[in-house]
Structure formats: C-alpha cells, structure tokens
Protein backbone atom coordinates (compact mmCIF):
# COMPACT_ATOMS: atom_id res chain seq x y z
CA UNK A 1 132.91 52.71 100.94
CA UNK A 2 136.78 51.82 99.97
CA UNK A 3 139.43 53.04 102.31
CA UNK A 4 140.83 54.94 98.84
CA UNK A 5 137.95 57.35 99.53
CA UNK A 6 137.54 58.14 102.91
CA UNK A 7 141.09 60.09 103.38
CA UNK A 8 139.83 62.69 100.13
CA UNK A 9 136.51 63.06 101.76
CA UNK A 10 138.40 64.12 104.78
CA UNK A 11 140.58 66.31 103.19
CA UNK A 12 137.82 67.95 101.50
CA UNK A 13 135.91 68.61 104.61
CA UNK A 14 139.30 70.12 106.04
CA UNK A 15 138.78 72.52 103.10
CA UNK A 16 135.08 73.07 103.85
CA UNK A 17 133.70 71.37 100.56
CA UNK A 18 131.42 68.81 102.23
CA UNK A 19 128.75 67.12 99.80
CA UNK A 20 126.49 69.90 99.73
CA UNK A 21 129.02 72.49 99.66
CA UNK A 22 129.99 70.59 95.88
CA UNK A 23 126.52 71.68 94.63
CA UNK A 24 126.85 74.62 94.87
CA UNK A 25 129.63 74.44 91.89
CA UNK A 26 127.19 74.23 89.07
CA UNK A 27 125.15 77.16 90.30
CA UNK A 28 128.59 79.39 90.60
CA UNK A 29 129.52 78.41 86.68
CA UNK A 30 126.26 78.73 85.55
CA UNK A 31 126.55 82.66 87.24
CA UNK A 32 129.75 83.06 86.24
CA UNK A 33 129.26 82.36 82.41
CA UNK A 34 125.53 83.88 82.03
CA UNK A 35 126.22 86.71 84.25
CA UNK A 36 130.11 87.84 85.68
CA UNK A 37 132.02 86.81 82.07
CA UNK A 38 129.18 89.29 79.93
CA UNK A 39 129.65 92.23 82.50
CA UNK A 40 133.19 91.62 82.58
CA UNK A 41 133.25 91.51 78.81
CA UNK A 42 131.00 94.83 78.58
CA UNK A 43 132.99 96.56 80.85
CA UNK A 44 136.31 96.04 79.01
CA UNK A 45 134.30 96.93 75.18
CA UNK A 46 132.86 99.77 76.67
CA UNK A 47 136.56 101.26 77.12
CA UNK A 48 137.17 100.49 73.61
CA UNK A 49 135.19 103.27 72.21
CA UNK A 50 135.36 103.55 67.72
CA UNK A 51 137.65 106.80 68.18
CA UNK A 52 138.90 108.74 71.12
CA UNK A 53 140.97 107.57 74.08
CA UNK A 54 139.89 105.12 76.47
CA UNK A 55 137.22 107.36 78.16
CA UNK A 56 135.81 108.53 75.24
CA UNK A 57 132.30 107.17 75.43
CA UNK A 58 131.48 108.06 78.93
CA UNK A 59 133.02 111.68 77.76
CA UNK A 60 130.48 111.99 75.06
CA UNK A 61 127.01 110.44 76.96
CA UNK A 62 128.17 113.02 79.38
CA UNK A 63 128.95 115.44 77.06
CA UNK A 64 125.11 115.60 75.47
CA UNK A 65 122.38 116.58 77.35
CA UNK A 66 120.21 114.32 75.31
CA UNK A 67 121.72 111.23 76.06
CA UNK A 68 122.51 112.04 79.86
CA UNK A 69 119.11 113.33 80.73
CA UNK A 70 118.22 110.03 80.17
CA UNK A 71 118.77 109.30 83.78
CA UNK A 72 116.65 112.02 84.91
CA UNK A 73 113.76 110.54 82.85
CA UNK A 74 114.25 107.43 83.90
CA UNK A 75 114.28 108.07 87.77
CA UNK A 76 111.39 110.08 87.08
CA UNK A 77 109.53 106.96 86.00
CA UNK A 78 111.50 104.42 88.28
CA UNK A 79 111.51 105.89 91.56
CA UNK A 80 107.72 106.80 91.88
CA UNK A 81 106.43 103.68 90.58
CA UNK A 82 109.04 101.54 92.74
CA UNK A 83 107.18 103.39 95.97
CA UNK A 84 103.84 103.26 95.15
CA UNK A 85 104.09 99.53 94.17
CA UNK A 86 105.90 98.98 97.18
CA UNK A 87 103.58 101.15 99.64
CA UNK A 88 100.20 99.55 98.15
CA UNK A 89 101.65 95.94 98.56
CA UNK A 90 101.65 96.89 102.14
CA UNK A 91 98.41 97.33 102.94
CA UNK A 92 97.09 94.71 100.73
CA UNK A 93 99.31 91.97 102.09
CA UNK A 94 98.15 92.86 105.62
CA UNK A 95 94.41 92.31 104.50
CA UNK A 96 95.25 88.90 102.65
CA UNK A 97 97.09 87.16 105.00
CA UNK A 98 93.75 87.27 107.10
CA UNK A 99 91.05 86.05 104.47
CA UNK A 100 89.96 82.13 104.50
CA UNK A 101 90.51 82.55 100.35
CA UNK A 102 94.08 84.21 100.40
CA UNK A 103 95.31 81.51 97.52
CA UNK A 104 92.77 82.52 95.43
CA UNK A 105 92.82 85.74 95.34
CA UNK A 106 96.66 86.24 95.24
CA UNK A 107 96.07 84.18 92.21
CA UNK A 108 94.03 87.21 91.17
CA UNK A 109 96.46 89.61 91.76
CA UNK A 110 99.42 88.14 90.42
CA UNK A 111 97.91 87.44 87.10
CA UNK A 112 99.51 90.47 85.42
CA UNK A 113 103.04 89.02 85.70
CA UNK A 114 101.30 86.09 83.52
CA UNK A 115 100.37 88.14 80.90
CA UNK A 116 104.05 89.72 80.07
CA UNK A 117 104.79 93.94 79.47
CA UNK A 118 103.85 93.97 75.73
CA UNK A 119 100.21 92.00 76.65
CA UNK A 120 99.58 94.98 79.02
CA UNK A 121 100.78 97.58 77.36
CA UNK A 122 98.44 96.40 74.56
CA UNK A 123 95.91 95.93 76.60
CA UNK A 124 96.32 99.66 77.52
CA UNK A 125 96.23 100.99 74.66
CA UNK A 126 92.87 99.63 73.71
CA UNK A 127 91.14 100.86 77.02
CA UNK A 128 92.64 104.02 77.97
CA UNK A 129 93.41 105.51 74.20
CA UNK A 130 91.41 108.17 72.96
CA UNK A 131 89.04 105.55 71.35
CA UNK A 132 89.20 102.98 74.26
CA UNK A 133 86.65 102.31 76.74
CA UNK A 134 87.35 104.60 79.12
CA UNK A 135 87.52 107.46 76.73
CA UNK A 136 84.71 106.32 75.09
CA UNK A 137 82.46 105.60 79.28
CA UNK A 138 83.50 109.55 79.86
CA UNK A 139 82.60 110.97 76.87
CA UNK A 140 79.37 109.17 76.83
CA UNK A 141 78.19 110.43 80.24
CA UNK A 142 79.36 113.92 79.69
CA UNK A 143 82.18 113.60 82.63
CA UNK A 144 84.92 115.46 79.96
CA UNK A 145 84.42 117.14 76.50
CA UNK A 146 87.43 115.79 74.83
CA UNK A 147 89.59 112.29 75.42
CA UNK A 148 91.65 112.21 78.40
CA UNK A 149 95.16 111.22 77.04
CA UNK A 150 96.63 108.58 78.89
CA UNK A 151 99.00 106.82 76.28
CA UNK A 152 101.60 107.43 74.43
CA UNK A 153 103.17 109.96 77.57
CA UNK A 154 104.70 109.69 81.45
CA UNK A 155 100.84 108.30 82.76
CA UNK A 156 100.81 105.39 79.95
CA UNK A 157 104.27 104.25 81.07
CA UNK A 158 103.73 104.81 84.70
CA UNK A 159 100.34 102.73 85.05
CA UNK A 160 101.82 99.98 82.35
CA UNK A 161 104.89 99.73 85.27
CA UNK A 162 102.38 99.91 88.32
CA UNK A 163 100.52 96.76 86.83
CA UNK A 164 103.42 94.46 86.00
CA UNK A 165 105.12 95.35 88.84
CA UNK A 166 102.53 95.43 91.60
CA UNK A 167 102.16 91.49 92.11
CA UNK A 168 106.06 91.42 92.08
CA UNK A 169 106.23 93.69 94.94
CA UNK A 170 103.18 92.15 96.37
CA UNK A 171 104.18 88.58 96.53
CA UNK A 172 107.20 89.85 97.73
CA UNK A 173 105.85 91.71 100.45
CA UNK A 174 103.24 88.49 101.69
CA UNK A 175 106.09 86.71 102.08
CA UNK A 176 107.18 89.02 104.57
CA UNK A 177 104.21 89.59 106.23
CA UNK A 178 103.26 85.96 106.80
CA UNK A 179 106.37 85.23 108.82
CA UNK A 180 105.54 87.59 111.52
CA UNK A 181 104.32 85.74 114.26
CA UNK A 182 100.90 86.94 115.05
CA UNK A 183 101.36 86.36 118.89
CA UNK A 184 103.57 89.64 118.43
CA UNK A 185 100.69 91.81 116.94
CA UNK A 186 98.17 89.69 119.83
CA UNK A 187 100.87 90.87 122.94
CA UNK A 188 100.83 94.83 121.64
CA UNK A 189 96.86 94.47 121.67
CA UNK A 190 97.00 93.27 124.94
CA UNK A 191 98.91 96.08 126.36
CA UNK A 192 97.14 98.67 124.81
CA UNK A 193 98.19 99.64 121.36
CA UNK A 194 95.82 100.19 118.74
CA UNK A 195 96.36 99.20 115.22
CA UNK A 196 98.65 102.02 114.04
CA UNK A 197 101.03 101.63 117.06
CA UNK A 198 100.92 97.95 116.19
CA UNK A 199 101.85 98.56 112.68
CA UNK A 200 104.43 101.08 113.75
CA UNK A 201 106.11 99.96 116.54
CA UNK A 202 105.97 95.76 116.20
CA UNK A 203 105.35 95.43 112.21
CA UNK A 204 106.95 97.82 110.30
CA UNK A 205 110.67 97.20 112.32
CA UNK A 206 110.16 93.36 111.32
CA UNK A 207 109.38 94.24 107.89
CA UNK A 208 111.55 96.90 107.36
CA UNK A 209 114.42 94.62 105.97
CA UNK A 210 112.28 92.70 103.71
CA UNK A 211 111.14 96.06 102.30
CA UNK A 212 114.05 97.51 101.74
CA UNK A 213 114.85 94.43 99.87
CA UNK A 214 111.57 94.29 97.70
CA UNK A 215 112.24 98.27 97.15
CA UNK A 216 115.66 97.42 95.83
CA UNK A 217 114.45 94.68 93.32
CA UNK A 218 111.30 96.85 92.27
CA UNK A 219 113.46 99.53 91.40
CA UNK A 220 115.73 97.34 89.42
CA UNK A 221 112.46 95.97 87.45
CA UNK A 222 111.00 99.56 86.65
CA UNK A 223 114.66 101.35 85.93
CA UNK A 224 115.32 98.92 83.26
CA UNK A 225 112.38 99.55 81.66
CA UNK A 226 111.95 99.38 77.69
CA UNK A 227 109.07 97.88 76.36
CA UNK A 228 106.07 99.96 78.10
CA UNK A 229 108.45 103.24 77.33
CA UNK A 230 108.10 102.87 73.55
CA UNK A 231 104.49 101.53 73.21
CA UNK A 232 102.63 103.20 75.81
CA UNK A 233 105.19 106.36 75.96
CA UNK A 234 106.78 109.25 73.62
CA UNK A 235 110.38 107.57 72.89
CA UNK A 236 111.41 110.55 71.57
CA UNK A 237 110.55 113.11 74.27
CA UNK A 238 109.38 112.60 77.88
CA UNK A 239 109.69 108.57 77.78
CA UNK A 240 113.07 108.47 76.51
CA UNK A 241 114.41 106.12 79.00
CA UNK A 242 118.26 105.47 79.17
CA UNK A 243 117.55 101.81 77.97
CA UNK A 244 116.07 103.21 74.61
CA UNK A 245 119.66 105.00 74.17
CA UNK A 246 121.46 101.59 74.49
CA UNK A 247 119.09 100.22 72.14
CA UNK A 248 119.62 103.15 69.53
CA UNK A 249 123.42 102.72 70.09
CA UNK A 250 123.81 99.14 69.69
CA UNK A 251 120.96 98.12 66.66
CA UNK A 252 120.65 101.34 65.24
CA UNK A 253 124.08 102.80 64.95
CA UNK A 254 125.86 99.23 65.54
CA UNK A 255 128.25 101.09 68.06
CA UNK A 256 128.75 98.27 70.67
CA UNK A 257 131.32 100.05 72.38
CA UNK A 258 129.24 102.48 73.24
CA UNK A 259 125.88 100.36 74.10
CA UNK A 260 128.16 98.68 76.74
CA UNK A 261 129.17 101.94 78.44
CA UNK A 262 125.37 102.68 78.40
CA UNK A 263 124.79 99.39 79.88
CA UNK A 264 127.93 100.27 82.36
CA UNK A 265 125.87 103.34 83.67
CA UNK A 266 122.71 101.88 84.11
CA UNK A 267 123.99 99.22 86.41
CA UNK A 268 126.47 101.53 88.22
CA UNK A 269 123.17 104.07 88.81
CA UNK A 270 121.17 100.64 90.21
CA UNK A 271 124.00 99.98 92.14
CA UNK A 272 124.26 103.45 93.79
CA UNK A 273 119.75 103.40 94.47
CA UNK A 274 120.17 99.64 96.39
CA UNK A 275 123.37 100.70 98.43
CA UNK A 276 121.75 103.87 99.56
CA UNK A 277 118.37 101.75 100.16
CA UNK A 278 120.20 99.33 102.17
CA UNK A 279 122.19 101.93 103.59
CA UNK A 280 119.01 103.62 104.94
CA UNK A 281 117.69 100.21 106.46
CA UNK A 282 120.18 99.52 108.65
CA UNK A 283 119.96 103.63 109.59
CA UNK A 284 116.47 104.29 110.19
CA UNK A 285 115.37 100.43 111.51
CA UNK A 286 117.87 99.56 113.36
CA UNK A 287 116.55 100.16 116.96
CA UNK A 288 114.60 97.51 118.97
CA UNK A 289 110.98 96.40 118.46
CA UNK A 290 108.74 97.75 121.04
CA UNK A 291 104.86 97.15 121.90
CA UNK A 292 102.28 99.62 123.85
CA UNK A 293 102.17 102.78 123.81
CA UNK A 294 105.90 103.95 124.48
C-alpha cells in the first residue's frame, strides 16, 4: 500500500466511512432512485391536481363517499386477515420448530407464495365457485340445497389473502420462534409453570417485538391488495378496495394527479396502522420476562 493512500483512508475513518461503511453506498442509491425520488415525485404531482387549488384532490376523495369509504373497505379486509394470519402462524411455528422434518414441511406451507395471487385466486375460483368442488362435494351429500357462495364477495377475497399471506407471516414468525433459547422454556418447567404460563410469561414477551413487526408487514401486504379484490371479489360494491380507485384514476380516467394523492393516502393510512402497532409494543411488552407461576 503507497503512502499516497494511507492518509485518505485515515481521513475517511475520521469521518466514519470505513470499507464496509462504502458498501453501503450502492444500496442507499439504489433506495433512493427506486423508492425516495418516486414518492417524492408522487407527492409533489399529487398537489398538482387538473383544476382546483393545490388541495383539490384530497378535497374531492374526501368529498365523495364513494371514493373515501374505500378505506373502510379496505381495513375491513386488511385488518382481520393481518390477525388471523398472524395468530395462526403462532401456533404452527411452535409445533414446527419441534418436528425431526421441519424443512420439509415448511416447504409445504410456504408453497402458496410460489404460486403468485392470480394462481390462487384462480385456483379459487374453480373449487369454491358455485360449480367447483366444494359446491359440487355439498350438494352431492345433501349438506346444503343450493351453492354456498364463496367468490366473487368479502369471503373470496379474505381466504385468497389468508393463503398468500399465511407462509409470509409464518416464516416470519419461525424465525422468531427458533431464536428463543429453549433452556428458557426448560427453567419455567422446572419451577412449575405449565405450558400456558410458559407461553405467556417467557415466550410471548420475547416474541412480542418480532410480532409486532410481522403484524406491521402483513398488514402492509393485505392493505395493498388488488388482484384477489377484482377476481375473487365484487369491485364494484363490497370489494372496492382503495387500490382499485387509484387504478380507475390513473388507467381509466388518465388523471395522474389524482392516482398519486390516492397513492399519498394509502401510504399515510399504512403509516398511521405500523406507528400505532409499534407504538403498542413498546406499551403493552415492555415489562420484564418472568418464569413460574408469579
């Protein structure tokens, strides 16, 4: 190594941009030009609205009960489905993580994120219409008189979600679950704690900031949802999601302005659900772990 060299190197670590500090610099242009320059860019079109002041598309989504009940819906769908995923992963990740053939079957479960939203809600739609299999199993054995409709409304969305988003939520919540040391779980045995005062007191606390995070992303994944809320839903009525209106706006009436204040809301309304998830972690689970019976 020259003597040139060794003074810069110094004066970059003076700065705090050692070698692997400079890597980092590809990753934080590669953000900034896929992700912080388009939001940027949406946020300034969406205050550029085709006629009206500046405010003037935010005035009208809020202004029309169609267009702003669109959150509603879409909470409706997001919020249950983001629990239930999240609450089932639980349960099942605590089962893996003691079977000799865990790698296989997670395999098993997290084929669904393999087979993409539009293969599912396909898939759906030939099992559970009113001339699928299951219609067809029930009608056949004389369990109902008429076909149970599960597509093309809330249930046809909500299962479509619950299936692509399960082994999300689950991996996610493994992850967790696998890093607790098990000496933990084998010391609240020991004094006297059965299984639910395990899981309570010495689990739950340890996972409770991995599940807040998993909640967070799972509700991201299900409020954005578009695909299962046209094909397995009623885009017009109780499935109109607020990603359906952004659609409309920018492809179907070419208003761009008014897509990105669409846009604008949806993340702002994302933003609000993970602060007050995060918000409530660091409320609710932030005492001390304890073991036996307290």
């Amino acid at each position: 190594m020259s003597a040139a060299r060794l003074p810069l190197r110094r004066r970059l670590r003076e700065y705090g941009l050692d070698s692997v500090t400079l890597l980092i610099i590809p990753a934080a242009l590669f953000v900034l030009a896929l992700f912080i320059y388009p939001f940027l860019y949406g946020l300034v079109l969406s205050f550029h609205p085709k006629a009206g002041g500046w405010l003037a598309n935010y005035t009208k989504f809020f202004a029309d009960p169609f267009l702003y009940d669109t959150i509603r819906i879409t909470l409706v769908i997001a919020v249950p489905v983001t629990v239930l995923n999240v609450v089932l992963s639980v349960p099942v990740a605590l089962r893996v993580r003691l079977l000799r053939n865990q790698r296989l079957l997670t395999t098993i479960l997290v084929i669904p994120i393999t087979l993409g939203t539009v293969m599912v809600a396909e898939g759906l739609l030939t099992y559970l219409g009113p001339r699928g299999w299951l219609n067809r199993t029930l009608l056949e054995f004389g369990l109902v008189d008429s076909p149970v409709r599960l597509v093309h409304n809330y249930w046809g969305v909500m299962l479509s979600l619950v299936i692509t988003g399960f082994p999300f939520t689950f991996l996610l919540t493994l992850s967790y679950v696998t890093g607790i040391d098990p000496a933990l779980e084998q010391a609240g045995a020991v004094l006297g704690a059965r299984p639910r005062e395990r899981f309570r007191r010495i689990l739950l606390p340890l996972l409770a900031p991995g599940l807040a995070i998993t909640l967070a992303l799972a509700f991201v994944q299900a409020f954005t949802v578009f695909p299962s809320a046209i094909l397995l839903g009623a885009p017009a009525g109780p499935t109109r999601v607020i990603s359906i209106v952004a659609y409309q706006a920018a492809f179907e009436q070419y208003d761009y302005s008014m897509a990105s204040a669409i846009a604008m809301l949806m993340a702002a309304v994302q933003l609000l659900i993970i602060t007050l998830l995060l918000a409530a972690r660091t409320l609710v689970f932030r005492g001390p772990v304890s073991t036996g019976k307290g």
